[in-house]
N, C-alpha and C. Protein backbone atom coordinates (compact mmCIF):
# COMPACT_ATOMS: atom_id res chain seq x y z
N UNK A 1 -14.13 11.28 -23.90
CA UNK A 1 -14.03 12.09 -22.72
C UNK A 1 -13.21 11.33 -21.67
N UNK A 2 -12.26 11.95 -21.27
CA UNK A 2 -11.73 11.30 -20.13
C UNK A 2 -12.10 11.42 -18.46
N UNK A 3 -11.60 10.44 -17.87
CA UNK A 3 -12.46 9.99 -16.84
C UNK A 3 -11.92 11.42 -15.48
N UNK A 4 -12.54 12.00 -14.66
CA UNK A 4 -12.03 13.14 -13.78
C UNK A 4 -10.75 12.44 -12.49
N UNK A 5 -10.37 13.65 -12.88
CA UNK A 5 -9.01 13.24 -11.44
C UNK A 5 -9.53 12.65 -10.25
N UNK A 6 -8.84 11.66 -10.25
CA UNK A 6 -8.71 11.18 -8.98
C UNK A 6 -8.33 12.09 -7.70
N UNK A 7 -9.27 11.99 -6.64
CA UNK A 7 -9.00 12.88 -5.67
C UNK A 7 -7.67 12.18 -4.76
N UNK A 8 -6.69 12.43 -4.10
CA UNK A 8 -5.98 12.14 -3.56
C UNK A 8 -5.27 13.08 -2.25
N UNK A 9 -5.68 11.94 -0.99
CA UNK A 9 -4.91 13.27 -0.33
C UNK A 9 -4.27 11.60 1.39
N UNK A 10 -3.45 12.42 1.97
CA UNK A 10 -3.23 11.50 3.05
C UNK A 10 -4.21 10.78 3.78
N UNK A 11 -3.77 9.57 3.90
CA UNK A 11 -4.60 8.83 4.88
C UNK A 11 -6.13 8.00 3.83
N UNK A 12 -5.93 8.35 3.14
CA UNK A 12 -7.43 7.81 1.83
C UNK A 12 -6.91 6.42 1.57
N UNK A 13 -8.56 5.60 1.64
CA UNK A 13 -8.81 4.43 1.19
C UNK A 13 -9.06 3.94 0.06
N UNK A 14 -8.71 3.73 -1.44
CA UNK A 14 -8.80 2.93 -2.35
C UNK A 14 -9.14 1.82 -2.73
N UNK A 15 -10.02 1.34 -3.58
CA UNK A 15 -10.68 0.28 -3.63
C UNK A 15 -9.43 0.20 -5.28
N UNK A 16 -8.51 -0.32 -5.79
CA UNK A 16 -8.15 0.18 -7.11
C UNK A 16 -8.48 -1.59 -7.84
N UNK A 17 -8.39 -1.61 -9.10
CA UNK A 17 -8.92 -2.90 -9.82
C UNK A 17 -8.28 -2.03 -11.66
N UNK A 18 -7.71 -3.54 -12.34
CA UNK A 18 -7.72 -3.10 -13.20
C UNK A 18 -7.86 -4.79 -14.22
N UNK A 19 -8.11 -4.35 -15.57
CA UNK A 19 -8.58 -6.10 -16.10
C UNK A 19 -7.75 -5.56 -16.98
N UNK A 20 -7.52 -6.64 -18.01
CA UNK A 20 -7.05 -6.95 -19.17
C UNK A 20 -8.00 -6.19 -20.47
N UNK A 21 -6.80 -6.01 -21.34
CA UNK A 21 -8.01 -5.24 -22.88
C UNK A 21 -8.75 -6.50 -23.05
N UNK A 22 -9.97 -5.98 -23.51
CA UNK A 22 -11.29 -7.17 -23.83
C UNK A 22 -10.89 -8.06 -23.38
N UNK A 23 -10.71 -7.83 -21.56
CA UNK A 23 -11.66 -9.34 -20.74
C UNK A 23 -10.22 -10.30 -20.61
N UNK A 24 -9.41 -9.70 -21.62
CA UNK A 24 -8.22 -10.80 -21.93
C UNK A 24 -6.95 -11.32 -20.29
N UNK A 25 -6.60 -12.54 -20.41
CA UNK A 25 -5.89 -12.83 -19.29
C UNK A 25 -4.83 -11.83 -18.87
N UNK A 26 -4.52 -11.56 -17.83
CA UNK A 26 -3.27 -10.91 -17.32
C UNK A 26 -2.13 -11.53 -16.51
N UNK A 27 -2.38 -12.98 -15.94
CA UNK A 27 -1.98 -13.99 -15.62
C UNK A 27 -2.03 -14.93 -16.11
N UNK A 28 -0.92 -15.22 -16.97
CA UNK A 28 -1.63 -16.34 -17.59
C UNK A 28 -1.02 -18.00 -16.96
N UNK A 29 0.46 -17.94 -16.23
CA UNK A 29 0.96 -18.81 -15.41
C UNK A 29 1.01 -18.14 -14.04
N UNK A 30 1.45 -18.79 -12.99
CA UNK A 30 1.09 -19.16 -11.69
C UNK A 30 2.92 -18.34 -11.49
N UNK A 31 3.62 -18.45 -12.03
CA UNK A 31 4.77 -17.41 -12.55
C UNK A 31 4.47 -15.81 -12.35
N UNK A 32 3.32 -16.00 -13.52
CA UNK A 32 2.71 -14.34 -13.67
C UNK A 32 2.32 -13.89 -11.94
N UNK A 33 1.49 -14.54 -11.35
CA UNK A 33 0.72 -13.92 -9.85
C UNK A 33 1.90 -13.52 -8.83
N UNK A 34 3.13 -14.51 -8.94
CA UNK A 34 4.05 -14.25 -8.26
C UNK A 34 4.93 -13.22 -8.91
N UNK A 35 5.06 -12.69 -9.50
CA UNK A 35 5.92 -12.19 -10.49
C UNK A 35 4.87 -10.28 -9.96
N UNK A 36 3.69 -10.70 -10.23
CA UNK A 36 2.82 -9.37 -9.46
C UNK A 36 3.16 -8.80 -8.14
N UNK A 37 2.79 -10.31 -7.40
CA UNK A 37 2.85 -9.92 -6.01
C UNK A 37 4.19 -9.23 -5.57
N UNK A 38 5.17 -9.41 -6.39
CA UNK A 38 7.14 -9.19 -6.21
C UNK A 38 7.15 -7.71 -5.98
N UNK A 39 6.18 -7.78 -7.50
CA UNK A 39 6.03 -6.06 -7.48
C UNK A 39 5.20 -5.12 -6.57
N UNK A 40 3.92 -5.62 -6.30
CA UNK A 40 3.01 -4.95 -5.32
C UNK A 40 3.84 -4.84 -4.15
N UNK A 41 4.54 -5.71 -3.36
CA UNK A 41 5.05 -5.29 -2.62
C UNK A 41 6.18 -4.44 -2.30
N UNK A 42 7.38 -4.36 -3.54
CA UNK A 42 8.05 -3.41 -3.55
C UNK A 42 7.87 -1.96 -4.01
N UNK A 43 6.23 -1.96 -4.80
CA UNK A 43 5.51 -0.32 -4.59
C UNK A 43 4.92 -0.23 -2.64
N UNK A 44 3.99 -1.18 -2.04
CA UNK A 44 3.85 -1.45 -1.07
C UNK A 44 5.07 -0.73 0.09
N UNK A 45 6.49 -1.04 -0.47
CA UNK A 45 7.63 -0.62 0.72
C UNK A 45 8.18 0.32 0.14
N UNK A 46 8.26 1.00 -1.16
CA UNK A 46 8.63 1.79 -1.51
C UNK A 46 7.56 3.43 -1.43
N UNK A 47 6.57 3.35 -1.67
CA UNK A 47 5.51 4.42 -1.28
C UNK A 47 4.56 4.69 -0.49
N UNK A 48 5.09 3.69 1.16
CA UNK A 48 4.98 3.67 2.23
C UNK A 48 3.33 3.27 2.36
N UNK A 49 3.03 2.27 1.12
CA UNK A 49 1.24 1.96 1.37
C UNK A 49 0.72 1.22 2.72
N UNK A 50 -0.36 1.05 2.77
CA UNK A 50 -0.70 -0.09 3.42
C UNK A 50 -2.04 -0.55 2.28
N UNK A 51 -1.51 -1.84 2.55
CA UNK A 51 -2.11 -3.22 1.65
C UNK A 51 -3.12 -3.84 2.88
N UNK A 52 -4.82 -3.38 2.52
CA UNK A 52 -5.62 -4.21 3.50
C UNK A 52 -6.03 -5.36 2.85
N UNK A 53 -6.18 -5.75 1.32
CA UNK A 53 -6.65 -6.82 0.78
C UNK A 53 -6.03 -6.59 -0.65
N UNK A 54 -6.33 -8.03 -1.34
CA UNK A 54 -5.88 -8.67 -2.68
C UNK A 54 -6.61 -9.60 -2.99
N UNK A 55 -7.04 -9.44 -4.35
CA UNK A 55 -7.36 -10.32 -4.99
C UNK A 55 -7.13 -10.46 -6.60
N UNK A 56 -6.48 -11.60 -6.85
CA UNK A 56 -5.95 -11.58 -8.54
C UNK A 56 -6.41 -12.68 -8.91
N UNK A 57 -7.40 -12.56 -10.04
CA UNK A 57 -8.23 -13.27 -10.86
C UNK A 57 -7.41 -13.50 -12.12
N UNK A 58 -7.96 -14.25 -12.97
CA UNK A 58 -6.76 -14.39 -14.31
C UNK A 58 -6.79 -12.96 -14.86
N UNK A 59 -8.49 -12.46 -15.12
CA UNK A 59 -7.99 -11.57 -16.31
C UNK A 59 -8.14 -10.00 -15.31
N UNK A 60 -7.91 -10.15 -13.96
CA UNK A 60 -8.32 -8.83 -13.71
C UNK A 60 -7.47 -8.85 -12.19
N UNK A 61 -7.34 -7.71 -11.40
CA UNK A 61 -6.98 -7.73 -9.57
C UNK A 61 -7.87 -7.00 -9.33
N UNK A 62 -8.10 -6.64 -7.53
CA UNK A 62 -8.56 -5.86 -6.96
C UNK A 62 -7.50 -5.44 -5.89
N UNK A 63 -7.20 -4.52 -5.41
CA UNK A 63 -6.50 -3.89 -3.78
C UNK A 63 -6.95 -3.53 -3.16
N UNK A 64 -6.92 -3.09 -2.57
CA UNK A 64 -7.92 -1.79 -1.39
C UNK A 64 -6.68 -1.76 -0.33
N UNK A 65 -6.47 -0.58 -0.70
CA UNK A 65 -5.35 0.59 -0.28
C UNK A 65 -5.04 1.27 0.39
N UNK A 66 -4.53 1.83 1.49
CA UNK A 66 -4.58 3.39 2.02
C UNK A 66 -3.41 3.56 2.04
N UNK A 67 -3.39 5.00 1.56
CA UNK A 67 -2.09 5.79 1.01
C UNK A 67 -2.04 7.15 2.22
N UNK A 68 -0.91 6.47 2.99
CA UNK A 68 -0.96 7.42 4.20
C UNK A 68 -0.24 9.27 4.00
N UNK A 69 0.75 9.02 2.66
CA UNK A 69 0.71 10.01 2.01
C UNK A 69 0.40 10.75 0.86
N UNK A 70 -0.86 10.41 0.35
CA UNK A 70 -1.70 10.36 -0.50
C UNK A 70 -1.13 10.46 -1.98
N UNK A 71 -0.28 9.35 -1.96
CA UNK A 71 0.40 9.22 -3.16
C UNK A 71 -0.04 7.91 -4.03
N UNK A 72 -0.80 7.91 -4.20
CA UNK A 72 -1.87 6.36 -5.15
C UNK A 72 -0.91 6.57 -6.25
N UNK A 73 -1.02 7.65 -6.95
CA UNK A 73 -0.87 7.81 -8.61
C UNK A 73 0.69 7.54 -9.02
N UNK A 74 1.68 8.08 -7.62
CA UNK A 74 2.73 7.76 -8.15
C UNK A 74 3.00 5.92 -7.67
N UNK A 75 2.49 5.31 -7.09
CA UNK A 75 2.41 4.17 -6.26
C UNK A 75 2.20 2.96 -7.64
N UNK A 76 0.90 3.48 -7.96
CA UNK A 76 0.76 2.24 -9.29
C UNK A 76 1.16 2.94 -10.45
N UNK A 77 1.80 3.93 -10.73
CA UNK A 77 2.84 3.95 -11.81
C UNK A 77 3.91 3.24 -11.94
N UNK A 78 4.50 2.85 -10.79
CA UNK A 78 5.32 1.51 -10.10
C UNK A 78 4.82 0.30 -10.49
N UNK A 79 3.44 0.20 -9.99
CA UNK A 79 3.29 -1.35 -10.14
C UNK A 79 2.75 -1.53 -11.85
């Protein structure tokens, strides 16, 4: 069963997080985090987000988001 649509609309706060298949690293050099961050920020200036927090663990991140034009889905199709 798949998981229900994400509601999305202007001005919404996102908590978004995603890990690795089984637990596995997603960073595995100090290369990789910067190589993320390059990108978060050019979805960040490109789909007009605002970025309130970050956190990137080896095998997983967290964001927390607001998408002033309630565009999340096309935002991390980017990242």
């Amino acid at each position: 069963m798949s998981r229900p649509l994400r509601i999305q609309y202007p001005g919404a706060v996102y908590h978004v997080m995603n890990r690795g298949n089984a637990r596995q690293a997603i960073f595995n050099y100090a290369k990789h985090y910067q190589l993320f961050l390059e990108c978060l920020s050019e979805a960040v200036e490109m789909w007009e987000l605002k970025l309130h927090a970050y956190s990137l663990l080896p095998n997983h991140y967290h964001l927390l988001m607001e998408t002033p034009l309630g565009n999340l889905s096309r935002a991390m199709r980017h990242l």
